[in-house]
C-alpha atoms as a PDB file:
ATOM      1  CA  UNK A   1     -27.581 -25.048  -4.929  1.00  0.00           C
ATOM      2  CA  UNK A   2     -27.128 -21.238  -5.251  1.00  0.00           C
ATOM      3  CA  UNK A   3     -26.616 -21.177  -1.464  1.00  0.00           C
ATOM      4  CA  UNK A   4     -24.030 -22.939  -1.675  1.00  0.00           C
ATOM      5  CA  UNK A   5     -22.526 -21.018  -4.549  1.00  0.00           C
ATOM      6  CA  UNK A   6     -23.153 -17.883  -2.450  1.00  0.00           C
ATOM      7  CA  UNK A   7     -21.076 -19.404   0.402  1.00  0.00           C
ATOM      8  CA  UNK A   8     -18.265 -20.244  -1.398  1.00  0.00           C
ATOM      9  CA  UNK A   9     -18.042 -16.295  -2.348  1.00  0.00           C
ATOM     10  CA  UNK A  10     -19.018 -14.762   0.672  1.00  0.00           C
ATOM     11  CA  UNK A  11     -15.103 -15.859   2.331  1.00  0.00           C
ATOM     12  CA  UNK A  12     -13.156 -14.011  -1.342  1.00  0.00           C
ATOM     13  CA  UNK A  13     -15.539 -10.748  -1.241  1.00  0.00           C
ATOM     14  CA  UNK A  14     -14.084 -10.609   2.639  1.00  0.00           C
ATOM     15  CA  UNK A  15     -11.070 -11.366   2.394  1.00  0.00           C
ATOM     16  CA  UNK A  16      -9.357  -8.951   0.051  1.00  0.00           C
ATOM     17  CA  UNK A  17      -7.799  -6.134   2.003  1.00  0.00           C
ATOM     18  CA  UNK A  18      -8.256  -2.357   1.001  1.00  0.00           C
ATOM     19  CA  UNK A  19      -5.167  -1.285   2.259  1.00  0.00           C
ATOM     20  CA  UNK A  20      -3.338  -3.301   0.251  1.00  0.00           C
ATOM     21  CA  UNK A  21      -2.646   0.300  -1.786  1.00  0.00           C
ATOM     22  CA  UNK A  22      -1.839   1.989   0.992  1.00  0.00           C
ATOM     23  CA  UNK A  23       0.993   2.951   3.036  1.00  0.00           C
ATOM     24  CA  UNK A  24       3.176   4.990   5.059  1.00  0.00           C
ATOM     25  CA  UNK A  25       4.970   8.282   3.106  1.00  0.00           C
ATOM     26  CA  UNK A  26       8.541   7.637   4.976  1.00  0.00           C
ATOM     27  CA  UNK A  27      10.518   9.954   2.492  1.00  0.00           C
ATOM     28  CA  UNK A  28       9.851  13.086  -0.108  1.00  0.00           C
ATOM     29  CA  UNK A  29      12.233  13.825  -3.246  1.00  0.00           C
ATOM     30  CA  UNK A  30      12.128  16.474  -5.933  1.00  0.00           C
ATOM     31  CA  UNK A  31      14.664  14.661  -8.462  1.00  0.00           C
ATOM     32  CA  UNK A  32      14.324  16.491 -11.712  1.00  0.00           C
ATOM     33  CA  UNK A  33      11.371  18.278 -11.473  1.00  0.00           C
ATOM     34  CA  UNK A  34       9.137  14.825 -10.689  1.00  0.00           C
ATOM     35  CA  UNK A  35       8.093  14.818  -6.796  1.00  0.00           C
ATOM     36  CA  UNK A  36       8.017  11.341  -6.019  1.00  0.00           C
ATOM     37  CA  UNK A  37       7.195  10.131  -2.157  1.00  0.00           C
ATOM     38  CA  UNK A  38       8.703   6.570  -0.513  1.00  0.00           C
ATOM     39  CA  UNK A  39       6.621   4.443   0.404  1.00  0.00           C
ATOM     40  CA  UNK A  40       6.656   1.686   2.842  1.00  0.00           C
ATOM     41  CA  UNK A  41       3.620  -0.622   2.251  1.00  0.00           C
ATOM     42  CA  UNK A  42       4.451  -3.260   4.282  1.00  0.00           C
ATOM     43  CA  UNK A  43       6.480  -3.691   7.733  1.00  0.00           C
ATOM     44  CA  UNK A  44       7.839  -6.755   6.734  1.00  0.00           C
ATOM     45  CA  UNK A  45       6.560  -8.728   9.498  1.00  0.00           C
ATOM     46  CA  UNK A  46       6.244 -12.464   8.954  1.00  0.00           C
ATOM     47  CA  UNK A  47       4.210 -15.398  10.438  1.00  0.00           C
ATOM     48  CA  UNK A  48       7.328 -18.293   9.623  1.00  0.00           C
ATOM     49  CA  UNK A  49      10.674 -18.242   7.934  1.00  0.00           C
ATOM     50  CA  UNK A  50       9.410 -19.264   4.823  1.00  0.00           C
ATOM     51  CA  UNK A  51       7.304 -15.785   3.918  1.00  0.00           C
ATOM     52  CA  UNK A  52       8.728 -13.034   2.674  1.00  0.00           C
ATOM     53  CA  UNK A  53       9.891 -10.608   5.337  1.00  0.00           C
ATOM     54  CA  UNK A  54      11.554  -7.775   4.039  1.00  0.00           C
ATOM     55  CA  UNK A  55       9.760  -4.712   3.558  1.00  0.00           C
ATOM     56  CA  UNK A  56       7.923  -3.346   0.437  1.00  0.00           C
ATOM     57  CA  UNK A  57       9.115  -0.323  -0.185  1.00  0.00           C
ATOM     58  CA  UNK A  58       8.342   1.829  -3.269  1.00  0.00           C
ATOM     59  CA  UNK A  59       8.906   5.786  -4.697  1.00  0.00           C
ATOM     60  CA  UNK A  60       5.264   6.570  -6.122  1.00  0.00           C
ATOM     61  CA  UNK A  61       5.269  10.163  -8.463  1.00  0.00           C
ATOM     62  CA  UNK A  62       2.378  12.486  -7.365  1.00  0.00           C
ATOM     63  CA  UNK A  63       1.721  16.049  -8.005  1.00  0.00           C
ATOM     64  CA  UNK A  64       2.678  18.913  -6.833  1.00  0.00           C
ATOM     65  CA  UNK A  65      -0.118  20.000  -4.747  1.00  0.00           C
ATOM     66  CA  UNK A  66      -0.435  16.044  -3.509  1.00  0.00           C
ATOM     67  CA  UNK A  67       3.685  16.326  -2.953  1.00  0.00           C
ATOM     68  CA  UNK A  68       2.900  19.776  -0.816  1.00  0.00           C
ATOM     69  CA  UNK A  69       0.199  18.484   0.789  1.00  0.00           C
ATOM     70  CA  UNK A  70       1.572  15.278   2.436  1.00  0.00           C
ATOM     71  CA  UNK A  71       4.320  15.335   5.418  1.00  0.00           C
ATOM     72  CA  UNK A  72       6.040  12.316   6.295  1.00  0.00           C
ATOM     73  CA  UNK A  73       4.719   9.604   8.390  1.00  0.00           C
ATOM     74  CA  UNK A  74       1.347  10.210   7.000  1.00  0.00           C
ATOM     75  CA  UNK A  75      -0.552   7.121   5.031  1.00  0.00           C
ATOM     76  CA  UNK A  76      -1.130   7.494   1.193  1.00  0.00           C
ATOM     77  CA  UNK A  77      -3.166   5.298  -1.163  1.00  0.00           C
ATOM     78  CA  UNK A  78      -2.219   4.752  -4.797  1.00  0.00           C
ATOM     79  CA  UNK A  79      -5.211   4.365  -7.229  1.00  0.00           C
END
């Protein structure tokens, strides 16, 4: 019986994705003294007409060092 169990978990432990949080920094803004990158977690690509296929796009406020430290095109991860 607990093998069973086990095997029913084994495919949800696998199957979440760890990039989920991450994506690519396609824009930088200062806007009132808040540095705040764009980014594009998703490329909006679709398997049928009835997903979702636009892309998730979202301005994410970091530091200043982070803000300094990150050029465009690079991939970021939000804790």
């Amino acid at each position: 019986m607990k093998k069973w169990i086990f095997l029913l978990i084994i495919p949800f432990v696998f199957a979440c994705n760890a990039d989920e949080n991450c994506g690519k920094v396609i824009d930088k803004v200062v806007k009132e003294n808040r540095y705040l990158l764009v980014i594009r977690f998703d490329d909006g690509a679709s398997t049928s007409q009835s997903e979702f296929s636009g892309e998730l796009v979202s301005d994410i406020e970091v530091s200043e060092d982070m803000f300094s430290k990150l050029t465009e095109g690079e991939n970021y991860c939000v804790e």
